[in-house]
Structure formats: structure tokens, C-alpha cells
N, C-alpha and C. Protein backbone atom coordinates (compact mmCIF):
# COMPACT_ATOMS: atom_id res chain seq x y z
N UNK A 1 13.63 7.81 -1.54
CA UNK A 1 12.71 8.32 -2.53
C UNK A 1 11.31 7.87 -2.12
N UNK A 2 10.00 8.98 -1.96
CA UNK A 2 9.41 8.76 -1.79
C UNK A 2 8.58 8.85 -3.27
N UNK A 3 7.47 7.38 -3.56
CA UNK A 3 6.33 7.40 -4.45
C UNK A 3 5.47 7.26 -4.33
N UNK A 4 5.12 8.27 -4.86
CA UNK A 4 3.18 7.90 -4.96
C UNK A 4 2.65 6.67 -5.55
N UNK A 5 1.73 6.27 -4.84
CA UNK A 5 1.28 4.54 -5.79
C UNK A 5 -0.08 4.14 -5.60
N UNK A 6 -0.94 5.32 -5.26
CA UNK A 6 -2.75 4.96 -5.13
C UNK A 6 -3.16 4.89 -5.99
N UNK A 7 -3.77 3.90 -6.23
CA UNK A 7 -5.08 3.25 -7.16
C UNK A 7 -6.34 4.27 -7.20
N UNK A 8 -6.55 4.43 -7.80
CA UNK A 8 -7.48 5.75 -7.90
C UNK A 8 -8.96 4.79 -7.06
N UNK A 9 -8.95 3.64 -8.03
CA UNK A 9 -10.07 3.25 -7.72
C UNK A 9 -10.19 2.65 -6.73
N UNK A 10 -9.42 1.69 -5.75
CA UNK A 10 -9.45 1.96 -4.53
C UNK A 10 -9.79 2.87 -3.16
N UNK A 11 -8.83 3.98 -4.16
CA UNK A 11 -8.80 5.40 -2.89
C UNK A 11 -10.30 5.81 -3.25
N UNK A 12 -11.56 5.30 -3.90
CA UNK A 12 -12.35 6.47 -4.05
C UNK A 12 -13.53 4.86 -3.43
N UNK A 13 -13.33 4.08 -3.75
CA UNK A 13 -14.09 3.03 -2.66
C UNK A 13 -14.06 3.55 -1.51
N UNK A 14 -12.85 3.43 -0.44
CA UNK A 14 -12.23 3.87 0.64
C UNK A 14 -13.12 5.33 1.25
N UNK A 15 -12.97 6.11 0.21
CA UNK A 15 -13.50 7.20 0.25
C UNK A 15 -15.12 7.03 0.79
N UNK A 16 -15.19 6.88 -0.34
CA UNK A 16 -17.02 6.49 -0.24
C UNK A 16 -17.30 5.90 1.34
N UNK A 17 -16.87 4.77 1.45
CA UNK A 17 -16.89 4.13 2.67
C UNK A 17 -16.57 4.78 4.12
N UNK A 18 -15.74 5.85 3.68
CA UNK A 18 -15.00 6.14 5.16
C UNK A 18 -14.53 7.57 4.60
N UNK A 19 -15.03 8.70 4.35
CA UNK A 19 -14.35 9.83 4.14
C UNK A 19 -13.34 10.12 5.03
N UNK A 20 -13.29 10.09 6.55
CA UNK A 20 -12.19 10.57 6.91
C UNK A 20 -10.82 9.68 7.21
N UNK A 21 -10.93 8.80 6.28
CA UNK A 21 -9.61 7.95 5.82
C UNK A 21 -8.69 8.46 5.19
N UNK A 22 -9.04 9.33 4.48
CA UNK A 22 -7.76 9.89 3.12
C UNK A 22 -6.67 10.41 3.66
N UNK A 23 -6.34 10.53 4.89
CA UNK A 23 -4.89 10.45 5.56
C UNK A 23 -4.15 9.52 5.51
N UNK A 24 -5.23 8.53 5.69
CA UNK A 24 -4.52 7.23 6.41
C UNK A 24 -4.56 6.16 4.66
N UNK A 25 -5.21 6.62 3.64
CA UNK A 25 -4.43 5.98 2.26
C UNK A 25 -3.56 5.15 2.46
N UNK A 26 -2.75 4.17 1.66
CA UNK A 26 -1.42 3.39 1.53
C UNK A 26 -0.83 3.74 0.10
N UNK A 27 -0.92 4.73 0.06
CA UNK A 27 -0.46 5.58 -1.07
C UNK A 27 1.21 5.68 -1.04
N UNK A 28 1.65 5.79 -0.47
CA UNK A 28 3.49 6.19 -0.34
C UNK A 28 4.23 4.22 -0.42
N UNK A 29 5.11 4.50 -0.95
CA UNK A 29 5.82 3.46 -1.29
C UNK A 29 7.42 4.30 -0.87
N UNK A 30 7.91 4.15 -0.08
CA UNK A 30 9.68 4.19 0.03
C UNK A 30 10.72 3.44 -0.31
N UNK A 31 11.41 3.61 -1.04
CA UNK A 31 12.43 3.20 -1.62
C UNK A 31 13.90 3.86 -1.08
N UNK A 32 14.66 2.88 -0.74
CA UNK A 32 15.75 3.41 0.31
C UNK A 32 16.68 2.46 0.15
N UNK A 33 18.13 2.77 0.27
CA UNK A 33 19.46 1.99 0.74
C UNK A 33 20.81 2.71 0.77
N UNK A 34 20.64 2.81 2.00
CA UNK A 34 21.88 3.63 2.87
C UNK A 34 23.27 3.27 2.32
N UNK A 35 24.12 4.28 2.75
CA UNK A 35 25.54 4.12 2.29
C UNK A 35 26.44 2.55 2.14
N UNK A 36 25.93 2.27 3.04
CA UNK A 36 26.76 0.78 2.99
C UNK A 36 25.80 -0.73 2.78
N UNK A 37 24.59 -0.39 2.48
CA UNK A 37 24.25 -1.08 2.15
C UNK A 37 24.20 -1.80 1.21
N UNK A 38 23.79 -3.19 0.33
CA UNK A 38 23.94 -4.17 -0.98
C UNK A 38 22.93 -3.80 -1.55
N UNK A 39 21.73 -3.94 -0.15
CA UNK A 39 20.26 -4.17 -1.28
C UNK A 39 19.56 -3.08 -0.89
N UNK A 40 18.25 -2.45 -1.69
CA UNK A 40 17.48 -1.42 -1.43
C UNK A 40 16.26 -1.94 -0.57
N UNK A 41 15.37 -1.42 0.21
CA UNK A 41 14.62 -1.68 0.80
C UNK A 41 13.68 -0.81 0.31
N UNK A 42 12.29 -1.69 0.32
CA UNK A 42 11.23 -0.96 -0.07
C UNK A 42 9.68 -0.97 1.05
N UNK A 43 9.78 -0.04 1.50
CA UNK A 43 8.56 0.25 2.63
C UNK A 43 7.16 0.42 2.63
N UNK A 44 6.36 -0.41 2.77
CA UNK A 44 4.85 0.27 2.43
C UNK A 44 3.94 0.20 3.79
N UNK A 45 3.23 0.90 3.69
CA UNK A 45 2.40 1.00 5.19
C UNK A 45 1.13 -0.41 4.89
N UNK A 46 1.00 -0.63 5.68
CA UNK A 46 -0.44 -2.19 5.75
C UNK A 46 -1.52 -1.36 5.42
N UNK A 47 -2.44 -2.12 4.59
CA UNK A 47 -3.74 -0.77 4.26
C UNK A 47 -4.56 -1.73 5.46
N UNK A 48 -3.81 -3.10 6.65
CA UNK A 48 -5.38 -3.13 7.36
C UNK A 48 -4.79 -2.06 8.26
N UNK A 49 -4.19 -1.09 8.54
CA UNK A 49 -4.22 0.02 9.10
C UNK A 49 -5.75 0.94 9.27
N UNK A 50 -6.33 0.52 8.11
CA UNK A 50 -7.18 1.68 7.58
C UNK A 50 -8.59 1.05 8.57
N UNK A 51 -8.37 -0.25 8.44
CA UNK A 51 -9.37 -0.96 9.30
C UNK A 51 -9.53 -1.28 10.89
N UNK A 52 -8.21 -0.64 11.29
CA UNK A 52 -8.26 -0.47 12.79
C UNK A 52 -9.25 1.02 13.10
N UNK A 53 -9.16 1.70 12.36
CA UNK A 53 -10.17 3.14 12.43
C UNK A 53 -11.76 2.54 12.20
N UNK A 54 -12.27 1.79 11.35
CA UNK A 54 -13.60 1.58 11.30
C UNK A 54 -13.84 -0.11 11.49
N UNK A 55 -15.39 0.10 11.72
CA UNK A 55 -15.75 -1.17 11.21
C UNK A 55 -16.57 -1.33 10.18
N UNK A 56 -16.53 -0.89 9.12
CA UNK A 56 -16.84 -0.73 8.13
C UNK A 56 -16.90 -1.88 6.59
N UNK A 57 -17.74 -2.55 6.56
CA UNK A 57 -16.53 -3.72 5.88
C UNK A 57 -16.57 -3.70 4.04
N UNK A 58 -17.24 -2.20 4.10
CA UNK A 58 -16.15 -2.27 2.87
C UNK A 58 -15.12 -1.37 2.83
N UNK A 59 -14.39 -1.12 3.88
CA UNK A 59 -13.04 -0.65 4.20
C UNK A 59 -12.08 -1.71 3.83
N UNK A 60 -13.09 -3.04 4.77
CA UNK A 60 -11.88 -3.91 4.95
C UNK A 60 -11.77 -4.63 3.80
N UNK A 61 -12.85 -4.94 2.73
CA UNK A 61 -12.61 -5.42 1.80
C UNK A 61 -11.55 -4.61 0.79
N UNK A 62 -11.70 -3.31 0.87
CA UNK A 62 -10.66 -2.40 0.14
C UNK A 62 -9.20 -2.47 0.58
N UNK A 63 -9.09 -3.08 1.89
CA UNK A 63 -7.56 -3.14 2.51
C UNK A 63 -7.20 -4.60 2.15
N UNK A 64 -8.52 -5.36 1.96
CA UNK A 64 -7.67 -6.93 1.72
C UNK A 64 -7.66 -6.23 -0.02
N UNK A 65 -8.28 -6.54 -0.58
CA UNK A 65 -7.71 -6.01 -1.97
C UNK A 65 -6.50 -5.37 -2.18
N UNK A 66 -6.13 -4.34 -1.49
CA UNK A 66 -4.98 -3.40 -1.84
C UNK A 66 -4.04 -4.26 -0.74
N UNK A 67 -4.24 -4.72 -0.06
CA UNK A 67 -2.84 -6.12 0.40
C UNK A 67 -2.39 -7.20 -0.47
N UNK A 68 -3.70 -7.72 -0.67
CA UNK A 68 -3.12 -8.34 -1.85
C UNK A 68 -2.29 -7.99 -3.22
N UNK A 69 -2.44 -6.67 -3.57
CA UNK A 69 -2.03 -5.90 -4.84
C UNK A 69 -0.75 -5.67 -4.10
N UNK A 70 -0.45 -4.89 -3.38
CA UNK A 70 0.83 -4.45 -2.72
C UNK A 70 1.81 -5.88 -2.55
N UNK A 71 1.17 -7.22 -1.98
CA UNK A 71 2.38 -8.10 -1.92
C UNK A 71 2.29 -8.73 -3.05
N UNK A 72 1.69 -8.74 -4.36
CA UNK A 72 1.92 -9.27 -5.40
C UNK A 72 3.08 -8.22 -5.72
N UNK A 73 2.76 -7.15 -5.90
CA UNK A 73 4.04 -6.19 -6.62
C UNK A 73 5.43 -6.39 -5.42
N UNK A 74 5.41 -6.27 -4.08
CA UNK A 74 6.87 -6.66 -3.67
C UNK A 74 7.45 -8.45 -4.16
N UNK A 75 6.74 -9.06 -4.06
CA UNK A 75 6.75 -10.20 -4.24
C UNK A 75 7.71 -10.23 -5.76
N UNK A 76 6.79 -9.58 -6.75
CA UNK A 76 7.72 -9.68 -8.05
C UNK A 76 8.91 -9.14 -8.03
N UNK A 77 9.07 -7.96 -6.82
CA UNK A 77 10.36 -7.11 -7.07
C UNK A 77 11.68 -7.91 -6.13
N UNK A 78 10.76 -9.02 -5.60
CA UNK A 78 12.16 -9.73 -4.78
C UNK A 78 12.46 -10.74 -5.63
N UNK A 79 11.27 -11.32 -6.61
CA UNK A 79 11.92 -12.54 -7.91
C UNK A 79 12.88 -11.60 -8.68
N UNK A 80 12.89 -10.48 -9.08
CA UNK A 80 13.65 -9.81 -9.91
C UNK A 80 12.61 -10.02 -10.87
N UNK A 81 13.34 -9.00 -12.61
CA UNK A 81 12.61 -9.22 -13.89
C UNK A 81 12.45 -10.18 -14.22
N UNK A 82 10.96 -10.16 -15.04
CA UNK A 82 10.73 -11.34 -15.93
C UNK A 82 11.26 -11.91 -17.17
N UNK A 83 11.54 -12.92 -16.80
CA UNK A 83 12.82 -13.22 -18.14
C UNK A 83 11.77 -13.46 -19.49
């Protein structure tokens, strides 16, 4: 299963900064676990991806931001729910 998961306000920093980035977004989140598998795996692309294309640095401040946001949310999904 693929999801959508861009921050609006991110993607429009990004934007501003670097119009021809909006390919390269970290928008998709995959969610996956094959037939024999226990556990699901969840895939996200690195937003410093976005910063190998420029040097721009408020790209890169937008990719450390949205890294940080992205491993806070896997992070919670490997503690499980909050009791």
C-alpha cells in the first residue's frame, strides 16, 4: 500500500526554494508484508535526497526538518500504541 504523507507546508518551503524538486518530494510512505512474513515493513525515501540536487540551504533545512518528523513517526510505530 502506497500513502501519501506530504506536509503541505514543507512541500511549499521546498518549493519556493527549489521548484524543480517536486519529483523528488518524500511524500510516499510504503507499507508492505509479504506472504510469509510476521512483521510489516514500512519504507520512506530520505528527504536529504532532495539535498544531493541543490545547494540550497533552505532545502536542507526542509530535509533536516522532514527527517526529523519522518523518524519521530517510525520511531513511534516500532514502540507500538500509546498506552
Amino acid at each position: 500500500m502506497i500513502l501519501g504523507a506530504c506536509n503541505p507546508a514543507l512541500a511549499s518551503r521546498a518549493l519556493a526554494a527549489e521548484p524543480a524538486l517536486g519529483a523528488l518530494l518524500p511524500c510516499n510512505v510504503v507499507v508492505r508484508r509479504g506472504p510469509g512474513d510476521e512483521r510489516t515493513t514500512i519504507d520512506v525515501i530520505d528527504p536529504q535526497t532532495m539535498v544531493q540536487l541543490t545547494d540550497d540551504p533552505e532545502v536542507r533545512m526542509v530535509a533536516d526538518d522532514a527527517d526529523t518528523r519522518l523518524q519521530a513517526a517510525l520511531a513511534q510505530l516500532e514502540d507500538g500504541p500509546a498506552a
